[in-house]
Protein backbone atom coordinates (compact mmCIF):
# COMPACT_ATOMS: atom_id res chain seq x y z
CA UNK A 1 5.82 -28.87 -8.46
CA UNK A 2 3.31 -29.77 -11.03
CA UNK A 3 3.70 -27.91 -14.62
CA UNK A 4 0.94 -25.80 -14.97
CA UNK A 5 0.06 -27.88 -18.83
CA UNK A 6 -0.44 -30.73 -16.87
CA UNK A 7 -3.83 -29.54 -15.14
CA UNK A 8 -7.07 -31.33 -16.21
CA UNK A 9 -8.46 -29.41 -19.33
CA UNK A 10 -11.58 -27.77 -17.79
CA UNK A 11 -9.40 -26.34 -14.92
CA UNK A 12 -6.89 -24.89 -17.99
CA UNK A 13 -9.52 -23.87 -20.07
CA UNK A 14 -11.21 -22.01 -17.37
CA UNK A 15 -7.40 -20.44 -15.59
CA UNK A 16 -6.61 -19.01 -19.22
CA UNK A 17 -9.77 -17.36 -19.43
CA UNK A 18 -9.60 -16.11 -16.15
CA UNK A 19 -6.10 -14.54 -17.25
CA UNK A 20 -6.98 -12.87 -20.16
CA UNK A 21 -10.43 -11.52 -19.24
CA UNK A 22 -9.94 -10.79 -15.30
CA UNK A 23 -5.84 -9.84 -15.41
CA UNK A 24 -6.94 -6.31 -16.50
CA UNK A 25 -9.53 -5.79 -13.17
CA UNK A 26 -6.93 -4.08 -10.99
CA UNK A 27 -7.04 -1.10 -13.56
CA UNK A 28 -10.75 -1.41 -13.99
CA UNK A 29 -11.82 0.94 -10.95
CA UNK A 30 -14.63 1.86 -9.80
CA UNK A 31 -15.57 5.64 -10.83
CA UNK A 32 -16.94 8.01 -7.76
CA UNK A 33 -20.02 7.97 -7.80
CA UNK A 34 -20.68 11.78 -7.11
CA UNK A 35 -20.12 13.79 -10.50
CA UNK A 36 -17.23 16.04 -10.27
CA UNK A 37 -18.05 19.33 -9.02
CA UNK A 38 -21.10 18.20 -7.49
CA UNK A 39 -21.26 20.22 -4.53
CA UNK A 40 -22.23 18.77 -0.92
CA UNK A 41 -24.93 20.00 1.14
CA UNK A 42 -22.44 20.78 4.29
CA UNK A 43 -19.42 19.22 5.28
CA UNK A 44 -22.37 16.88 8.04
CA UNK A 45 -23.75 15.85 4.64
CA UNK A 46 -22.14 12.50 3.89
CA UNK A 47 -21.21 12.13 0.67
CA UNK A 48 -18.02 10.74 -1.66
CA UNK A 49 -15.24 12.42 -0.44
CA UNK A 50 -11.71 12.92 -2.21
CA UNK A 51 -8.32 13.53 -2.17
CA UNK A 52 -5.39 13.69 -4.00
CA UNK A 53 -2.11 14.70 -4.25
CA UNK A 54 -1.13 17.64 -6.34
CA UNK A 55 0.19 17.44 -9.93
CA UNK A 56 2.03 20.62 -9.18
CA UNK A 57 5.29 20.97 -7.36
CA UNK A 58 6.90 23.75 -5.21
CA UNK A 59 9.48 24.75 -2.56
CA UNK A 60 8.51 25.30 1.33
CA UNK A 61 7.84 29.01 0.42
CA UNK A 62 4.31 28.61 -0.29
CA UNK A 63 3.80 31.88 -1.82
CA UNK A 64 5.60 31.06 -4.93
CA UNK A 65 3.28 28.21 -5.94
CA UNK A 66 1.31 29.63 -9.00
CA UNK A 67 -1.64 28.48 -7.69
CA UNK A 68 -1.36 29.99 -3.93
CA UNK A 69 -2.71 33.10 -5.08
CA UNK A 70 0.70 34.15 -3.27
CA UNK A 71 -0.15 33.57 0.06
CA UNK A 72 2.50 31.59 2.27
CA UNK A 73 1.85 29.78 5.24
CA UNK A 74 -0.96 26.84 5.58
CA UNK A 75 -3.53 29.49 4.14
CA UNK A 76 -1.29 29.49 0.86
CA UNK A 77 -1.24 25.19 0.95
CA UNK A 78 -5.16 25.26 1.12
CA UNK A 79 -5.42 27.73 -1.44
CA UNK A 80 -3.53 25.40 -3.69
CA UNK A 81 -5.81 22.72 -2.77
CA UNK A 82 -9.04 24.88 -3.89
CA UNK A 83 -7.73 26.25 -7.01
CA UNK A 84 -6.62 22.57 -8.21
CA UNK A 85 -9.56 20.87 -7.26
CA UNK A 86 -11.38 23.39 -8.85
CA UNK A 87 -9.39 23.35 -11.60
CA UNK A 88 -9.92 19.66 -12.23
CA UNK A 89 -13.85 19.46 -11.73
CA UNK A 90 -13.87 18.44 -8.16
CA UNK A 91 -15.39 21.73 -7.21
CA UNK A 92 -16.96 24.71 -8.10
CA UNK A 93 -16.39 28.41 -5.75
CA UNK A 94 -15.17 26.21 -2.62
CA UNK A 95 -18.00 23.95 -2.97
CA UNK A 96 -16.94 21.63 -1.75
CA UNK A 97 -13.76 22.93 0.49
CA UNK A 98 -10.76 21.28 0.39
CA UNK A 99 -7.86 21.47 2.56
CA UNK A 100 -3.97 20.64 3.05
CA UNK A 101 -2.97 17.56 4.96
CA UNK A 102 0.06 20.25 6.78
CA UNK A 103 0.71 21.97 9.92
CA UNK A 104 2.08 24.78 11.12
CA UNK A 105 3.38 26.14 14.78
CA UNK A 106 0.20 27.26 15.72
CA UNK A 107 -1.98 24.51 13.26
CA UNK A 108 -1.75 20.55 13.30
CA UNK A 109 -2.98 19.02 9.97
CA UNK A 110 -5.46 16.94 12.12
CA UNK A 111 -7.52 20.31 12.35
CA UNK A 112 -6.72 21.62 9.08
CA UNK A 113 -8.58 18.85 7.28
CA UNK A 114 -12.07 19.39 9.32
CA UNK A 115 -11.86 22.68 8.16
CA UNK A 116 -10.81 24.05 11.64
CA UNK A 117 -7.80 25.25 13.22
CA UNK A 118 -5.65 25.13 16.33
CA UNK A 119 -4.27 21.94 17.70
CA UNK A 120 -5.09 18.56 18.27
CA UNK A 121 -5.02 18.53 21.72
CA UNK A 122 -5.16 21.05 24.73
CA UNK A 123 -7.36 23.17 26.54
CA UNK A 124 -9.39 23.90 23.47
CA UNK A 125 -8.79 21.04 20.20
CA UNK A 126 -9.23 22.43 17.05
CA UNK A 127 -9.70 26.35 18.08
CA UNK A 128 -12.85 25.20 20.06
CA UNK A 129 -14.59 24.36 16.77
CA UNK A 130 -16.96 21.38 16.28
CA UNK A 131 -14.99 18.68 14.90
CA UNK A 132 -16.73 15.98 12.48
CA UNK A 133 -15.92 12.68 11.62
CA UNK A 134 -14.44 12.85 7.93
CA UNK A 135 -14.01 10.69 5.72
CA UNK A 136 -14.00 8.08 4.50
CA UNK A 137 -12.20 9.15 1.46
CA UNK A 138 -11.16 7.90 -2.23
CA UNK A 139 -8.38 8.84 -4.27
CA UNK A 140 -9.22 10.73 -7.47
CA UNK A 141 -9.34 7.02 -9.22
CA UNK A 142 -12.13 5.53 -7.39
CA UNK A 143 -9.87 3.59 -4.72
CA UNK A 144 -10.52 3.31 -1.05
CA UNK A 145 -7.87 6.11 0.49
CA UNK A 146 -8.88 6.07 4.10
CA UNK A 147 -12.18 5.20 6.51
CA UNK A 148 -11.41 7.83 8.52
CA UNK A 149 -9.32 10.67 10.25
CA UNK A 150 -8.23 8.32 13.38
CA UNK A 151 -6.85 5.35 10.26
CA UNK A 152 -4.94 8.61 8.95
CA UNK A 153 -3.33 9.84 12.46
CA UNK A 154 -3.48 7.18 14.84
CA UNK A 155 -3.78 4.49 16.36
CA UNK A 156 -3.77 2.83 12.93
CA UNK A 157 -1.17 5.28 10.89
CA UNK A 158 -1.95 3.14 7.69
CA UNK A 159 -4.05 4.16 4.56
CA UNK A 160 -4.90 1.66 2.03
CA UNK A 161 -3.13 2.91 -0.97
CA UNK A 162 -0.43 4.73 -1.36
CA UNK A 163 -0.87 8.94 -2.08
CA UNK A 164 0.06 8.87 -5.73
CA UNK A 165 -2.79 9.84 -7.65
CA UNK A 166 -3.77 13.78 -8.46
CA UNK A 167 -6.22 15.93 -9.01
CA UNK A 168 -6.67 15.03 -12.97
CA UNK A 169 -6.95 11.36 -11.51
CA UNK A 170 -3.07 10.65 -13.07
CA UNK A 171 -0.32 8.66 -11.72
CA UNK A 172 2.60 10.76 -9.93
CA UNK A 173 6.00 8.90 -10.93
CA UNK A 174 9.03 12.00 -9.51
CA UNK A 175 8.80 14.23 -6.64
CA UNK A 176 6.97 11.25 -4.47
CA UNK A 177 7.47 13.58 -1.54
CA UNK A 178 4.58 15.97 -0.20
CA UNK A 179 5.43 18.50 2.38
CA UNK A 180 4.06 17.99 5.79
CA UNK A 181 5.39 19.47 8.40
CA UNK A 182 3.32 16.98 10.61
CA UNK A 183 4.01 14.22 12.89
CA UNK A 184 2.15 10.69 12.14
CA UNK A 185 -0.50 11.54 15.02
CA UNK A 186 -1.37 14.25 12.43
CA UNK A 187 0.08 16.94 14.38
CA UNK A 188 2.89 19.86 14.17
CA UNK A 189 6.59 19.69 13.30
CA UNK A 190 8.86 21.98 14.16
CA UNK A 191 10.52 21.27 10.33
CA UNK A 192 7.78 23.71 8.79
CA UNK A 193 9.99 25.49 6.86
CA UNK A 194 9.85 28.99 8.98
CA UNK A 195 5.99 28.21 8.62
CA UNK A 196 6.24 28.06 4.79
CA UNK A 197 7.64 30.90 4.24
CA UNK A 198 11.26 30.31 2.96
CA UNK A 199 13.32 27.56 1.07
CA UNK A 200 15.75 27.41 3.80
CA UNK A 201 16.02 24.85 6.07
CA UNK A 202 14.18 21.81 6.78
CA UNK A 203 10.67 20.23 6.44
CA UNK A 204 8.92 17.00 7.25
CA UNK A 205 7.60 15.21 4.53
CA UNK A 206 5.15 12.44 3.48
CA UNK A 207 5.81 9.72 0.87
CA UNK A 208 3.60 8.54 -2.04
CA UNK A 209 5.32 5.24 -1.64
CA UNK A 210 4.33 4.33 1.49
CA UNK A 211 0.88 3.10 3.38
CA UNK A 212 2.28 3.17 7.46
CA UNK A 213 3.31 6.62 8.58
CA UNK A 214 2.16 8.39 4.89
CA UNK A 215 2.24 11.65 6.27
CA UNK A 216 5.10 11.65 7.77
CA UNK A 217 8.22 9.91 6.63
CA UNK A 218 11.23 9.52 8.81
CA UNK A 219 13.77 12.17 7.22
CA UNK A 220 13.39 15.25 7.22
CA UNK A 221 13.94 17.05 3.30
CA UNK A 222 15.44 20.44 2.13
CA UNK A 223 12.77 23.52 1.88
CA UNK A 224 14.16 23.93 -1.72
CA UNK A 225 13.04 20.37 -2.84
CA UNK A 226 10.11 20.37 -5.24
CA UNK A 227 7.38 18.59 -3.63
CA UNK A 228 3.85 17.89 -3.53
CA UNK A 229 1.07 19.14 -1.13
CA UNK A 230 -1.59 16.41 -0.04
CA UNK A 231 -5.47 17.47 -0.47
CA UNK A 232 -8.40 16.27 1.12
CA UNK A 233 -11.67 17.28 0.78
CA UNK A 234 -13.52 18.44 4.06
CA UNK A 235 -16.83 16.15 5.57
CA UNK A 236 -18.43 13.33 6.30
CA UNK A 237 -18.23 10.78 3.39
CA UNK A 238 -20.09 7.92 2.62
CA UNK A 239 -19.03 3.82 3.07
CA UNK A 240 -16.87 2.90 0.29
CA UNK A 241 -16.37 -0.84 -0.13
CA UNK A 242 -12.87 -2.51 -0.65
CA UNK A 243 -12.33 -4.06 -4.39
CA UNK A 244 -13.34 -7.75 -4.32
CA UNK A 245 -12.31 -9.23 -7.99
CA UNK A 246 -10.00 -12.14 -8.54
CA UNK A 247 -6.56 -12.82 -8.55
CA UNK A 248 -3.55 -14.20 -6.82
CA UNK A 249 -3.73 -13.96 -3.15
CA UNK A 250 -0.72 -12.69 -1.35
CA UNK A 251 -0.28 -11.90 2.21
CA UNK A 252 2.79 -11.81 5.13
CA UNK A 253 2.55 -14.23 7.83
CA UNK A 254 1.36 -13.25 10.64
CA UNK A 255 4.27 -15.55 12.81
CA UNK A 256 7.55 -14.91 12.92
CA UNK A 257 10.71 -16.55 13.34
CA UNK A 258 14.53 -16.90 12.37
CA UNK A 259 16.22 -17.95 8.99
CA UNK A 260 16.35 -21.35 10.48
CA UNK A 261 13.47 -22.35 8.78
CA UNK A 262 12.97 -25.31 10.26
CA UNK A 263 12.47 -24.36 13.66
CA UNK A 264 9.59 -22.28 12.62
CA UNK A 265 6.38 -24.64 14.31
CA UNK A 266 4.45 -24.41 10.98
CA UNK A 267 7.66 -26.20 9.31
CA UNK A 268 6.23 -29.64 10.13
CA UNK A 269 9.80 -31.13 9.86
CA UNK A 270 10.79 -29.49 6.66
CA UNK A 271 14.14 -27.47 6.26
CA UNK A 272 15.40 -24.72 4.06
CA UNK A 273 13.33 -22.86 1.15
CA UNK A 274 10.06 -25.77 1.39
CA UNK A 275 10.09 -25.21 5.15
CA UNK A 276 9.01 -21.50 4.27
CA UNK A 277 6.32 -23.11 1.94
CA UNK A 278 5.02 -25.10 4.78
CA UNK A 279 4.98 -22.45 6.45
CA UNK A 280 2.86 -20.19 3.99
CA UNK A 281 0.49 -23.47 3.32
CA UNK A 282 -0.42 -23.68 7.22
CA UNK A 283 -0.84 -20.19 7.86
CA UNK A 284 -3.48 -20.14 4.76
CA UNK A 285 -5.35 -23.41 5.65
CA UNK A 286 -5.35 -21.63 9.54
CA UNK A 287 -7.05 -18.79 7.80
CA UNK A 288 -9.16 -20.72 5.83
CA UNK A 289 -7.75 -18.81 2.58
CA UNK A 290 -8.86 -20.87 -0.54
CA UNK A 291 -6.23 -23.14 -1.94
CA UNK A 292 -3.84 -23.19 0.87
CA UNK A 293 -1.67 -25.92 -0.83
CA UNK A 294 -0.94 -23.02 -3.46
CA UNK A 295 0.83 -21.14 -1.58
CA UNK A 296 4.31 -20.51 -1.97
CA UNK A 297 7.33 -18.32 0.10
CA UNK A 298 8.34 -15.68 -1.65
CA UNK A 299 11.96 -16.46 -0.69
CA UNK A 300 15.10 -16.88 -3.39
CA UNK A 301 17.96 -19.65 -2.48
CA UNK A 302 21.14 -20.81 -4.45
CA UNK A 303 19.29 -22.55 -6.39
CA UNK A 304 15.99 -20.97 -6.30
CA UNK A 305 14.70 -18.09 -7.41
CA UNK A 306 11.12 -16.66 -6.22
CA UNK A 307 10.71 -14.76 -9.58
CA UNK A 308 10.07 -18.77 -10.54
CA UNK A 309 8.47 -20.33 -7.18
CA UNK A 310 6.09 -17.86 -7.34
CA UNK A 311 4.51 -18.62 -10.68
CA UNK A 312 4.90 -22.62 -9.49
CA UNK A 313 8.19 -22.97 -11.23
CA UNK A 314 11.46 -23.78 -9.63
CA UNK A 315 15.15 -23.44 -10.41
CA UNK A 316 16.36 -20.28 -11.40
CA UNK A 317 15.55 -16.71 -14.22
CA UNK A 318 18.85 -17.39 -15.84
CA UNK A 319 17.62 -21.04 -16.54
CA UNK A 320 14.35 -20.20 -17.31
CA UNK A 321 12.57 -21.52 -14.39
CA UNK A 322 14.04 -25.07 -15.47
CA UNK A 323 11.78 -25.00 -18.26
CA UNK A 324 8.77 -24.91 -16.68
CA UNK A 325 5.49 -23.61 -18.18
CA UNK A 326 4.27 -20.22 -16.22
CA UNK A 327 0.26 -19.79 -15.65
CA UNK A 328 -1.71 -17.35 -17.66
CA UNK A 329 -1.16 -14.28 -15.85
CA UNK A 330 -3.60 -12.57 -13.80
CA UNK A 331 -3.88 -9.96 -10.84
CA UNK A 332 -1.64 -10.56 -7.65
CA UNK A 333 -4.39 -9.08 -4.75
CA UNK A 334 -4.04 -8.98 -0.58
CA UNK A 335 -6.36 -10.47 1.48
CA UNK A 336 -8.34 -7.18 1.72
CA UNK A 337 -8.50 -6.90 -1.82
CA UNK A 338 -6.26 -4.20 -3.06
CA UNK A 339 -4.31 -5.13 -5.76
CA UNK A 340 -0.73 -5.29 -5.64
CA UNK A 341 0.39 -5.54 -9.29
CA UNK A 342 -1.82 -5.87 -12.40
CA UNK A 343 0.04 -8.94 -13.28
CA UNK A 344 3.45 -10.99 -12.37
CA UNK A 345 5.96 -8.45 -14.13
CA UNK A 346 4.18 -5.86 -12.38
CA UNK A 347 5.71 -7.50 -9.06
CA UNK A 348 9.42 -6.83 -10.53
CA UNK A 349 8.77 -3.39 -12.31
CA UNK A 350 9.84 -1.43 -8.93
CA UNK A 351 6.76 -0.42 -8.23
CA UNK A 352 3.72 -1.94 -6.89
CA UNK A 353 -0.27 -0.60 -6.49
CA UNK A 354 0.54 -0.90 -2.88
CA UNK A 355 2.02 -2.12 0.04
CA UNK A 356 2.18 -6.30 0.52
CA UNK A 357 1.30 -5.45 4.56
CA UNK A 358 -1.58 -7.23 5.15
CA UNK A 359 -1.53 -10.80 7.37
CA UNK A 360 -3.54 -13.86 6.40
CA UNK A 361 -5.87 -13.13 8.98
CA UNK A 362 -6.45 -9.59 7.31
CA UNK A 363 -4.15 -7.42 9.64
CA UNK A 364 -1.93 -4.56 8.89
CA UNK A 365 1.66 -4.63 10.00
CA UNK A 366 3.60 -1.91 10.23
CA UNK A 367 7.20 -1.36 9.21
CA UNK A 368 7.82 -5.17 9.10
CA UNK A 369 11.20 -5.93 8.17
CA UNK A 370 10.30 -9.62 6.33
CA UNK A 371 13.01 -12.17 5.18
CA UNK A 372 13.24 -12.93 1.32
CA UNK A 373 16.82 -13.37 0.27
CA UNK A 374 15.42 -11.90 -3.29
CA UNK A 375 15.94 -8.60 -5.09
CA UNK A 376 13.76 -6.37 -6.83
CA UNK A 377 13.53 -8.41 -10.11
CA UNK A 378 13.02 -11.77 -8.07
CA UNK A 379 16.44 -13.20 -8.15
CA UNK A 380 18.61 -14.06 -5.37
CA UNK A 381 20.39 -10.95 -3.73
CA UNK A 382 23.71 -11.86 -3.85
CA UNK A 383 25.49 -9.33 -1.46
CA UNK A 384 23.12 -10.08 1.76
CA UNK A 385 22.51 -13.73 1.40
CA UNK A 386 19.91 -16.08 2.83
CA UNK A 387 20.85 -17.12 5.83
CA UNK A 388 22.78 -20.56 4.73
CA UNK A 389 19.98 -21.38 2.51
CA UNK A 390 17.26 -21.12 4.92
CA UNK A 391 18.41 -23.27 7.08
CA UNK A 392 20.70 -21.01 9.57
CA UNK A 393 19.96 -18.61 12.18
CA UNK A 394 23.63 -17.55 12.06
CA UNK A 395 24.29 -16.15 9.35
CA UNK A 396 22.92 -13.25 7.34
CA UNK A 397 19.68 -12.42 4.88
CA UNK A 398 18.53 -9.97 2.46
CA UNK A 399 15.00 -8.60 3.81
CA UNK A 400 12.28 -6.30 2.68
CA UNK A 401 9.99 -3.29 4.11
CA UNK A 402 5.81 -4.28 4.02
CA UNK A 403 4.96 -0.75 4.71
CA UNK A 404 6.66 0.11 0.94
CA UNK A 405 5.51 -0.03 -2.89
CA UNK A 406 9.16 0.40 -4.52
CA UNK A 407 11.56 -2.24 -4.84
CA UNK A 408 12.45 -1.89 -1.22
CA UNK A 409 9.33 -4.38 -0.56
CA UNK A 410 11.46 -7.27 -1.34
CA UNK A 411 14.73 -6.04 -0.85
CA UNK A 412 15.81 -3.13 1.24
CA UNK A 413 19.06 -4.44 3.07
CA UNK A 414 20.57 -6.86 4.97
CA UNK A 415 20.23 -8.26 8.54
CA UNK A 416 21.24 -11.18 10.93
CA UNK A 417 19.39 -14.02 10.87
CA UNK A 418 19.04 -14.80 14.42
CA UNK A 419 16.01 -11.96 14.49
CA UNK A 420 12.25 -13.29 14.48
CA UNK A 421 10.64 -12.11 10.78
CA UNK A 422 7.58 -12.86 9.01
CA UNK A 423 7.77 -14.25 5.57
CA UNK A 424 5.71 -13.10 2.47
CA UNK A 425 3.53 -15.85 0.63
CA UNK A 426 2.10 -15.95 -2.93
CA UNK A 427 -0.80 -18.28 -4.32
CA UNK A 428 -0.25 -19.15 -7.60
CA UNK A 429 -4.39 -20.54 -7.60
CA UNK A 430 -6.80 -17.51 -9.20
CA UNK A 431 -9.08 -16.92 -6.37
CA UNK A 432 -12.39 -15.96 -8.31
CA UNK A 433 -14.52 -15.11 -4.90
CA UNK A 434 -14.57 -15.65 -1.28
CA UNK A 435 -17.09 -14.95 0.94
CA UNK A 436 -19.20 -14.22 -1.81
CA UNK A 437 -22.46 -15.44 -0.78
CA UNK A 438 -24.47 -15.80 2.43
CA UNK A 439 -23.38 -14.10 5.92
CA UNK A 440 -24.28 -15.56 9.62
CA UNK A 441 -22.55 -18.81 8.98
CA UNK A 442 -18.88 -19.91 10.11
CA UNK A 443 -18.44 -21.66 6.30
CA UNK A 444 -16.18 -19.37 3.26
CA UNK A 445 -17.75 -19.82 0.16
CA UNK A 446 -14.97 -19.32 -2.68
CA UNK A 447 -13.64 -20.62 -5.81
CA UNK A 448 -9.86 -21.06 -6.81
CA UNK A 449 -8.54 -22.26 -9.70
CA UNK A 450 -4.93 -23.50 -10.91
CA UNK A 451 -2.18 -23.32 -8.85
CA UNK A 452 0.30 -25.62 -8.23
């Protein structure tokens, strides 16, 4: 791999500045567009719709949430939703409404967000009421949340960030949890929490750190917990486009295979940890991704560490990447455009800007267990292995999740390595644009820079 000091001058001269004046872009976004507390016509009026999570916290009893105007039940969760969105600007007298993504026995959030209720399905959907299309929505930040209420609850069950930002537009780092009691398909659980009336028992959650299934993790939580309620504001919103700014373009491959490496068809006769690189390097030049030869596995050996081969390096953290010379930092992006980190610690700090699920062909995957071999702070994971190396399918591997933003994208367990998994791949070229110019053509316009 080439040191990055050894790149013609222009190409440096033009990477550094890249780094210093683009790295900050995945913090720079875009403001709504509607001033807060600018009311909406109607809920049919499309305009920018919001949501948030709340900066307060409570038990399953809704009625002792300060801001529930001590009502229990899903009217109490909604009346937390007014009061803090009104609180924060986003509305003035229940103009507009918002409401609790929740459910109840007799209520399925999927209702509750249009404003109606009832259930989902049956003889009469939503109480008989006359159901909109809402959405699409943006968190309190500016980012793209979710196109619509069928991405939200089915088929899809992804959004495009994580739930993590509240009402004030601030960044919630404990209680990641916000009570549900909803299924993914956005309707009713019987863990309600005697229909939010009690702390005893049970209740089924969402997670802030997840994009696939948000709304509706897999275990169920105590009704004494402190959590969150999710808020969304009710009517038809108006297109929001993705962010398009450059960076490093990651993405998971959309084949699979074992921990043989080799045998993978993209391998082209390589073995171990620069089979997975041929392997990334095919899949991009398949997609047409700009600098394709960039790309690198993010995958940690015995004597590689990805913490390095992602920046270009090799060898290992505790020898300093053998030396090598790292690349100006920058953003690390998917192929959509949403960033993942603002910059290569950000990859390592246990907590990215969302979920690495996206393919090179720009499709979400859901739940993928992915090899890596690599912990949280890029280094081999010791205790779970990689599978001989890379170059056995009988042996064992340290794996992440896609559909998570903690440290559990990378590494999240172990498992054999005789199963089919994708593999995650990192450029480490600056992508400035793609597709930036003219439409109705076959041909990708786009710039890279670096890389290695």
């Amino acid at each position: 791999m080439r040191p990055f000091s050894s790149y013609p001058s222009p190409a440096f001269a033009l990477f550094a500045v890249l780094a210093v004046a683009l790295s900050q872009s995945v913090t720079a976004r875009a403001a709504p567009d509607r001033a807060a507390g600018n009311p909406a016509d109607s809920p049919q009026t499309p305009t920018l719709r919001r949501m948030f999570v709340t900066a307060a916290t409570g038990t399953g009893d809704l009625s002792t949430w300060a801001a529930s105007g001590n009502q229990d039940g899903i009217v109490g969760a909604n009346q937390v939703c007014q009061t803090l969105a009104e609180t924060a600007g986003l509305a003035t007298a229940g103009d507009p409404l918002f409401r609790a993504w929740i459910s109840d026995a007799a209520n399925d959030a999927w209702c509750n967000i249009q404003g109606l209720s009832g259930q989902k399905t049956g003889a009469s959907p939503c109480g008989g009421g006359t159901q909109i299309a809402v959405g699409p929505w943006v968190r309190t930040d500016g980012l793209l949340f979710a196109n619509s209420l069928t991405q939200l609850a089915g088929p899809a069950l992804f959004v495009y960030v994580p739930a993590v930002i509240d009402e004030t537009a601030s960044e919630v780092l404990t209680a990641t949890l916000f009570m549900t009691g909803t299924f993914a398909a956005g309707t009713s659980s019987t863990a309600n929490c005697t229909q939010w009336t009690t702390t005893v028992g049970q209740d089924q959650p969402g997670s802030s750190r997840a994009t696939v299934t948000w709304g509706s993790s897999g275990s169920l939580s105590p009704c004494s917990t402190l959590q969150r309620l999710a808020c969304f504001e009710v009517g038809v919103g108006i297109a929001v486009a993705k962010p398009s700014a450059p960076g490093h373009l990651a993405f998971i491959s959309s084949v699979a295979g074992t921990g043989d490496l080799s045998s993978w068809p993209d391998a082209g006769g390589a073995s171990g940890i620069d089979a997975g690189d041929a392997i990334c390097q095919a899949r991009a030049a398949a997609a047409r991704i700009p600098a394709p030869e960039s790309f690198h596995a993010w995958l940690s050996d015995t004597a590689h560490d990805a913490a390095c081969r992602a920046r270009g390096l090799s060898g290992l953290v505790s020898n300093n990447c053998d030396g090598g010379v790292a690349p100006p930092d920058a953003p690390y992006r998917r192929i959509d455009g949403f960033a993942l980190a603002a910059n290569f610690a950000g990859l390592l700090d246990d907590l990215l800007e969302t979920s690495p699920s996206i393919d090179e062909l720009g499709n979400q995957h859901s739940n993928n267990l992915v090899y890596t071999g690599t912990s949280a702070n890029g280094t081999l994971e010791p205790s779970n292995g990689s599978c001989s190396d890379w170059t056995s399918a009988a042996s064992t591997a340290a794996i992440g999740t896609t559909n998570l933003t903690t440290g559990a994208w990378t590494s999240t367990g172990g498992a054999l390595c005789s199963n089919n998994r994708p593999i995650y791949c990192f450029s480490t070229a600056i992508t400035i644009f793609w597709d930036g110019f003219e439409s109705g053509t076959f041909a990708r316009w786009s710039v890279a820079v670096g890389g290695s």
